[in-house]
PDB file of N, CA and C in Angstrom:
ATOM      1  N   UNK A   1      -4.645 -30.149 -29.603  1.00  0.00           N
ATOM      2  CA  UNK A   1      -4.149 -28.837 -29.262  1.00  0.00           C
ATOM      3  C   UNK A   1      -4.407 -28.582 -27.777  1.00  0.00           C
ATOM      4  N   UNK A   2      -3.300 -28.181 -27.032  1.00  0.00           N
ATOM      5  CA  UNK A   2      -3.392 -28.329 -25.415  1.00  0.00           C
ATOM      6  C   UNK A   2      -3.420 -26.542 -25.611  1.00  0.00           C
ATOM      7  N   UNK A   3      -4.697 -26.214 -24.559  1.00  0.00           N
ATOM      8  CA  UNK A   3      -5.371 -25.170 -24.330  1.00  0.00           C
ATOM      9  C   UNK A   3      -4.421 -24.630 -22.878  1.00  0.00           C
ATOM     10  N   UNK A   4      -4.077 -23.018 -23.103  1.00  0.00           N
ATOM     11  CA  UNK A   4      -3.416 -22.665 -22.036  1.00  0.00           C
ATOM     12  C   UNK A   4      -4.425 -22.293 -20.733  1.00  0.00           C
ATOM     13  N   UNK A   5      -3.529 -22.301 -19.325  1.00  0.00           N
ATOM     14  CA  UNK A   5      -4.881 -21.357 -18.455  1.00  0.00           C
ATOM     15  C   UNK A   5      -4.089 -20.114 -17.836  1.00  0.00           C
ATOM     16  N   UNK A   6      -3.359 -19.754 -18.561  1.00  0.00           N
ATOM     17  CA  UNK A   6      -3.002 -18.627 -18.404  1.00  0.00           C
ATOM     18  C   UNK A   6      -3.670 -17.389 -18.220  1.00  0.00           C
ATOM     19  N   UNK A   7      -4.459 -17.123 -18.659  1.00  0.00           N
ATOM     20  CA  UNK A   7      -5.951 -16.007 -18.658  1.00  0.00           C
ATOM     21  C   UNK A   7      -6.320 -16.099 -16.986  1.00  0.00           C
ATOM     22  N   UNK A   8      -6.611 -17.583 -17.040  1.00  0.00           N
ATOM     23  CA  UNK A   8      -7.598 -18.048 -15.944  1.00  0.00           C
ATOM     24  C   UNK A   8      -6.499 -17.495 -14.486  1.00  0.00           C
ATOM     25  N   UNK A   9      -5.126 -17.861 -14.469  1.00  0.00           N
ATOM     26  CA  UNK A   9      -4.170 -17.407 -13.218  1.00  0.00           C
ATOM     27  C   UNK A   9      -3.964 -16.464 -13.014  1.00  0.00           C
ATOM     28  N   UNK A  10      -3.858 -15.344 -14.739  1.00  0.00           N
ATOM     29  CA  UNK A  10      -3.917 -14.007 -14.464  1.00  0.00           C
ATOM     30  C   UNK A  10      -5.256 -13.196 -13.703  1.00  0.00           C
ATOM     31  N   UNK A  11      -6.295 -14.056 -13.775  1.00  0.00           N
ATOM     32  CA  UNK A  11      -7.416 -13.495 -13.045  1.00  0.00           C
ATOM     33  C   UNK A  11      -7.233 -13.696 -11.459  1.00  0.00           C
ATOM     34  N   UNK A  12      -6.773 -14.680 -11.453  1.00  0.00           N
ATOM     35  CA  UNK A  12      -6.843 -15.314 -10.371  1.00  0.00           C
ATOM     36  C   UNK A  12      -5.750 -14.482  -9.673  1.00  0.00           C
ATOM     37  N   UNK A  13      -5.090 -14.229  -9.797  1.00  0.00           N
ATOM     38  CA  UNK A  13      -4.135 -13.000  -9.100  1.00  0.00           C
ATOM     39  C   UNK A  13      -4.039 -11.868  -8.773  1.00  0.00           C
ATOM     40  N   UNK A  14      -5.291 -11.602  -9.666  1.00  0.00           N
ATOM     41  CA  UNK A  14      -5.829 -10.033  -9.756  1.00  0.00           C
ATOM     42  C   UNK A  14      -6.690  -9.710  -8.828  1.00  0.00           C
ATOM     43  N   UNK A  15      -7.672 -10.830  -8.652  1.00  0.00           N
ATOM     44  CA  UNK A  15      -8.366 -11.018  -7.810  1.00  0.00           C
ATOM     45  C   UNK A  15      -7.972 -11.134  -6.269  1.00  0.00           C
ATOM     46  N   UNK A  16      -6.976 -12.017  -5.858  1.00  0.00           N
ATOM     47  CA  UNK A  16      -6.479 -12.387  -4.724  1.00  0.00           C
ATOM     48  C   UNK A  16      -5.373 -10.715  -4.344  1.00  0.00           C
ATOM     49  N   UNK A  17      -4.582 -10.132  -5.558  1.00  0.00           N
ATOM     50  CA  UNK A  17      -4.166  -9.312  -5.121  1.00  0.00           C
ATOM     51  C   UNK A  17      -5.131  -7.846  -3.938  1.00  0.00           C
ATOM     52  N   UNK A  18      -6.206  -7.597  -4.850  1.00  0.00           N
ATOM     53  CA  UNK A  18      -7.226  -6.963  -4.580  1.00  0.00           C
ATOM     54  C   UNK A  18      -7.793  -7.360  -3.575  1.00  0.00           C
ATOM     55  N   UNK A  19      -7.697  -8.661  -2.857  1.00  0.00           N
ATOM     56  CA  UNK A  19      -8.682  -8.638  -1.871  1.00  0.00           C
ATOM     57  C   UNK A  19      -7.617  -8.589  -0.427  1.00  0.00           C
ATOM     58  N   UNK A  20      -6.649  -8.489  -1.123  1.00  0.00           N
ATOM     59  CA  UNK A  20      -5.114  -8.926  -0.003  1.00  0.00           C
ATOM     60  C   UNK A  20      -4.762  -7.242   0.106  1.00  0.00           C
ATOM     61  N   UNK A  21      -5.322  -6.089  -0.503  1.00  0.00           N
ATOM     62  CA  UNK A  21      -4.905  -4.368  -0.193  1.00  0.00           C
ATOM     63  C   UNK A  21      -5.919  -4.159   0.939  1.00  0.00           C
ATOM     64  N   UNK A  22      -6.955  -4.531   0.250  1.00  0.00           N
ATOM     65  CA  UNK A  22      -8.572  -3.812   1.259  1.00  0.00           C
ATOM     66  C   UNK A  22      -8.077  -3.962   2.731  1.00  0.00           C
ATOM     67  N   UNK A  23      -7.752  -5.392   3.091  1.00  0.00           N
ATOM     68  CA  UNK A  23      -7.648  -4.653   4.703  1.00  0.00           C
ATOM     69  C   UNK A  23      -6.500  -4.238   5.013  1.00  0.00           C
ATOM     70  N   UNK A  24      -4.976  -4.592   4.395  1.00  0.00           N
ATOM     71  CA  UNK A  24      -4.217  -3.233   4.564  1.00  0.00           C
ATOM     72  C   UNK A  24      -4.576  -1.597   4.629  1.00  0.00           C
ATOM     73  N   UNK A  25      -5.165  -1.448   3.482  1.00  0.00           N
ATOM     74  CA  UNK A  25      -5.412  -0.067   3.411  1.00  0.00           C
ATOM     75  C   UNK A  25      -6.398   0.254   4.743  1.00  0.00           C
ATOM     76  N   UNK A  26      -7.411  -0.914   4.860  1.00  0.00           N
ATOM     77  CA  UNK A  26      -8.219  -0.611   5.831  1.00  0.00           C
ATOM     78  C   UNK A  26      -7.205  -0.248   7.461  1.00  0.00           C
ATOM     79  N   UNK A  27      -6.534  -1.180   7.788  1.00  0.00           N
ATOM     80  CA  UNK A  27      -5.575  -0.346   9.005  1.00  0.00           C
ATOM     81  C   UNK A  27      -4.765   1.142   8.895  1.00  0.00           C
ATOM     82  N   UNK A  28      -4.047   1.026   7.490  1.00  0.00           N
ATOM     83  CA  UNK A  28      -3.381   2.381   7.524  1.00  0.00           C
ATOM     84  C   UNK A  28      -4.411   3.301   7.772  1.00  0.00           C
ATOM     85  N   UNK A  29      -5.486   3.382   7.388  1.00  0.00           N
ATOM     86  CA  UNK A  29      -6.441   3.970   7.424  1.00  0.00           C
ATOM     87  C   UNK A  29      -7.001   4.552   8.917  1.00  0.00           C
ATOM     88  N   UNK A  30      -7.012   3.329   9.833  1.00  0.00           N
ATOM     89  CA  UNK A  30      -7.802   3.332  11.198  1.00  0.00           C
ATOM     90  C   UNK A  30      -6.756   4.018  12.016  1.00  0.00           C
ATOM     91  N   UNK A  31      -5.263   3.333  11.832  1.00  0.00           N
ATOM     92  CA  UNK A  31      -4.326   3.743  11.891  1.00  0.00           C
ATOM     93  C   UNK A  31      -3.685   5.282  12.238  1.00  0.00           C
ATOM     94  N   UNK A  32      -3.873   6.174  10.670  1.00  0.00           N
ATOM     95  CA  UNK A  32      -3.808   7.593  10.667  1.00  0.00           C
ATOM     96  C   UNK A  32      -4.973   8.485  10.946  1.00  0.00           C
ATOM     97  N   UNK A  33      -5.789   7.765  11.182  1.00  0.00           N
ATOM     98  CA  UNK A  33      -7.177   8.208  11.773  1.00  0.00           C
ATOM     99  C   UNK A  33      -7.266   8.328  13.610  1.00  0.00           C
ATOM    100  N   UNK A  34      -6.241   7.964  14.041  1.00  0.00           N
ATOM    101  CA  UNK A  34      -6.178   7.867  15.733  1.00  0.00           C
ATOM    102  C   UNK A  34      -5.464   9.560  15.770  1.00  0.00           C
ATOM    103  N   UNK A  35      -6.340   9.469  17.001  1.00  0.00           N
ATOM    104  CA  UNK A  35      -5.826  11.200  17.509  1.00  0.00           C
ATOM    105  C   UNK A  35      -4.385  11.241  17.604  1.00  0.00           C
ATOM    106  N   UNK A  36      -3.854  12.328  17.335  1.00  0.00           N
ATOM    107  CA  UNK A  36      -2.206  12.563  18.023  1.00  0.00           C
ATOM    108  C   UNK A  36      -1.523  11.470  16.981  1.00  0.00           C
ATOM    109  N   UNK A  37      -1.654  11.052  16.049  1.00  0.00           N
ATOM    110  CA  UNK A  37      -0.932  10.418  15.184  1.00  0.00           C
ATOM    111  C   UNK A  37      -0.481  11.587  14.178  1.00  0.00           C
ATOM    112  N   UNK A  38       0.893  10.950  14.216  1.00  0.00           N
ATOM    113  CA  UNK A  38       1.642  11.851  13.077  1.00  0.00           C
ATOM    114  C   UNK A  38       2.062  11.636  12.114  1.00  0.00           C
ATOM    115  N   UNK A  39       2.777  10.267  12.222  1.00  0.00           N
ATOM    116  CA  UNK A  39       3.434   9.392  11.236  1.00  0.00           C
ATOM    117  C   UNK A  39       3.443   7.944  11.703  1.00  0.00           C
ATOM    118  N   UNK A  40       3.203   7.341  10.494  1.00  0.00           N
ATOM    119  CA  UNK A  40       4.094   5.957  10.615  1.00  0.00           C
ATOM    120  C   UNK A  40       4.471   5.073   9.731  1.00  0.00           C
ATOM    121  N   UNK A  41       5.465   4.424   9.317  1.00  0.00           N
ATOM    122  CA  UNK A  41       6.162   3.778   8.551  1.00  0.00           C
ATOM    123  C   UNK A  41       5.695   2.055   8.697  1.00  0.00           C
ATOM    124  N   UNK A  42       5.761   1.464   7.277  1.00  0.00           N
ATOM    125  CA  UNK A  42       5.503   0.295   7.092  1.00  0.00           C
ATOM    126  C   UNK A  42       6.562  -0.708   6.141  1.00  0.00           C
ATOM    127  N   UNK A  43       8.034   0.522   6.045  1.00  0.00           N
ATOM    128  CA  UNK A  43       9.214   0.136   5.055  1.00  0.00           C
ATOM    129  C   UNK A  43       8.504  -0.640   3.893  1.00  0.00           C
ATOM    130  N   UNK A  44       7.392  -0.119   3.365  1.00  0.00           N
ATOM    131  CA  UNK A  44       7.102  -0.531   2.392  1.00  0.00           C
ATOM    132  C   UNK A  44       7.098   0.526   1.156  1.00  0.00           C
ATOM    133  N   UNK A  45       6.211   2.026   1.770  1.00  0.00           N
ATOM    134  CA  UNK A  45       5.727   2.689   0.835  1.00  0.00           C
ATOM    135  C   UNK A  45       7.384   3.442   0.607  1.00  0.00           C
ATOM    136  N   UNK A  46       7.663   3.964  -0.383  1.00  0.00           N
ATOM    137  CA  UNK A  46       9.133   4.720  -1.165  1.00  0.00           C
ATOM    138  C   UNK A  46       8.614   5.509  -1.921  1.00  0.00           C
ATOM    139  N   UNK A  47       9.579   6.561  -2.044  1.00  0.00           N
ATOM    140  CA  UNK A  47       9.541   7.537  -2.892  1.00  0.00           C
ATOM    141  C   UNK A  47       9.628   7.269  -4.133  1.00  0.00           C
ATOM    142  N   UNK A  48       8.832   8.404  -5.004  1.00  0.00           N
ATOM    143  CA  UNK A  48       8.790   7.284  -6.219  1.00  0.00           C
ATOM    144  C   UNK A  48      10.107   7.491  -7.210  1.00  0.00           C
ATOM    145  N   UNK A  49      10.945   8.101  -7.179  1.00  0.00           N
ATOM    146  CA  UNK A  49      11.781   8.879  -7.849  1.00  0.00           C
ATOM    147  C   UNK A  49      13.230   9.056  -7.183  1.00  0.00           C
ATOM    148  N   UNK A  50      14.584   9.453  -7.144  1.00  0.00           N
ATOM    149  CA  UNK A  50      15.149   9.881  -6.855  1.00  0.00           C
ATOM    150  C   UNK A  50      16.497   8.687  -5.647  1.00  0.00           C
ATOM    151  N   UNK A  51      16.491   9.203  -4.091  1.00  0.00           N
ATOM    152  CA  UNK A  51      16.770   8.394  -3.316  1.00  0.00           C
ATOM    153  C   UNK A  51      16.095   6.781  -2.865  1.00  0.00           C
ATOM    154  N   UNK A  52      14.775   7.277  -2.843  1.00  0.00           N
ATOM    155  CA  UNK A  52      13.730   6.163  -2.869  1.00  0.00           C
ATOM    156  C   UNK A  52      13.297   5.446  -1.422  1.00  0.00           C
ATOM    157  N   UNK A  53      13.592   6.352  -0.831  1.00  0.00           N
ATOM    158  CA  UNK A  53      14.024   6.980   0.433  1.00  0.00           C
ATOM    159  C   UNK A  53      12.591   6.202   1.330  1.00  0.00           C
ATOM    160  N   UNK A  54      12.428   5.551   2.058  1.00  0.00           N
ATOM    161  CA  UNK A  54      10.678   5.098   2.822  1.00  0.00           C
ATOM    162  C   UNK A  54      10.302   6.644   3.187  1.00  0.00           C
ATOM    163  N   UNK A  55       8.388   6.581   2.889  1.00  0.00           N
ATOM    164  CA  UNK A  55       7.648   8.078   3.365  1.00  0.00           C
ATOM    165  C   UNK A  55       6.641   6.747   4.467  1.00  0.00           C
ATOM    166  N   UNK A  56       6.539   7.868   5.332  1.00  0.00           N
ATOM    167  CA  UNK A  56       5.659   7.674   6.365  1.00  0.00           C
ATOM    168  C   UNK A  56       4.378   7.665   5.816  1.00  0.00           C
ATOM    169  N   UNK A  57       3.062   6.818   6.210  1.00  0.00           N
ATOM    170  CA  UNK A  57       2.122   6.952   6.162  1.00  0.00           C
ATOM    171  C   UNK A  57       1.546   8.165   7.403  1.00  0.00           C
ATOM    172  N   UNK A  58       0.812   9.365   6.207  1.00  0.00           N
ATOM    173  CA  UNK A  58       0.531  10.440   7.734  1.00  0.00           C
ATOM    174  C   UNK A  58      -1.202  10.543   7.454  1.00  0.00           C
ATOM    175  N   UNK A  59      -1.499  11.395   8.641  1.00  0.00           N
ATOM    176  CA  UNK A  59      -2.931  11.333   8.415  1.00  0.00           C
ATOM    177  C   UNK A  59      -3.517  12.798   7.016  1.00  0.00           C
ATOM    178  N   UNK A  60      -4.913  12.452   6.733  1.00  0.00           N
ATOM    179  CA  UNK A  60      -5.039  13.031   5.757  1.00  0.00           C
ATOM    180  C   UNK A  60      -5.070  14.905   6.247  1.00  0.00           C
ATOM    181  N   UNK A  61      -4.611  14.932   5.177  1.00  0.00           N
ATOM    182  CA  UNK A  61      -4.122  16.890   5.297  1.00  0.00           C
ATOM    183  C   UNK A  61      -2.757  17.262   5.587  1.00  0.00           C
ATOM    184  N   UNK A  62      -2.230  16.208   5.952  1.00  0.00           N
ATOM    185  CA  UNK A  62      -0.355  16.122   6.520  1.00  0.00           C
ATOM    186  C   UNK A  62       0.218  16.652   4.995  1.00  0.00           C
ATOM    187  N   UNK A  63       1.409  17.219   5.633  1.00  0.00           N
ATOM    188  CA  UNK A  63       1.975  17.283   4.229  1.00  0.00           C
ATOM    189  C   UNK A  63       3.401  17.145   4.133  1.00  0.00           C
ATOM    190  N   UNK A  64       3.756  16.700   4.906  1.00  0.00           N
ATOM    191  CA  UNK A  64       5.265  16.279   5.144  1.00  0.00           C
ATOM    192  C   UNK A  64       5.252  14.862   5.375  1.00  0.00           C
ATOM    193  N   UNK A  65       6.254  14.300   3.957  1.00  0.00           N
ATOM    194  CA  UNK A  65       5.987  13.018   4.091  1.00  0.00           C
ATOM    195  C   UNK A  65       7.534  11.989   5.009  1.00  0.00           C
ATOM    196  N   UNK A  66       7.830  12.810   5.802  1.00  0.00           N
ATOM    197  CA  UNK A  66       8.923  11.886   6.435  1.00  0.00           C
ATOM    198  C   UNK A  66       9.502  11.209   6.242  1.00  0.00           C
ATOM    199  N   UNK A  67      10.240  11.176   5.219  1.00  0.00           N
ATOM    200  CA  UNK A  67      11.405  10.516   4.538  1.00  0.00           C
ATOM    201  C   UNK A  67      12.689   9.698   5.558  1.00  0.00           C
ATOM    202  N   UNK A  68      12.254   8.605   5.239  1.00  0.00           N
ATOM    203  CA  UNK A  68      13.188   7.353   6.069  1.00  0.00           C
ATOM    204  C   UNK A  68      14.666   7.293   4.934  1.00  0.00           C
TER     205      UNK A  68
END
């Protein structure tokens, strides 16, 4: 009986995914944290619903998400 490693790749992806956000998030972060920053786009993040339109990454308390 040939044993799958399916378990084992799903970890393994989970893992690598997770360590592949931290320093993304870590720039958006440093990023919207610079003075006089307002917005900025990475054509990644979308709306979740609707047009689906790219939102700007803004700094925290912003509330207009700049729809690309």
């Amino acid at each position: 009986m040939r044993r799958t490693r399916l378990p084992a790749l799903i970890f393994c992806a989970f893992i690598a995914s997770t360590l592949a956000a931290s320093p993304a998030t870590d720039r958006v972060n440093a990023v919207t944290a610079t003075p006089g920053c307002v917005a900025f786009w990475d054509f990644v993040q979308r709306e979740p619903d609707g047009a689906r339109r790219f939102t700007a990454h803004v700094p925290v308390g912003a509330s207009h998400p700049f729809a690309l």
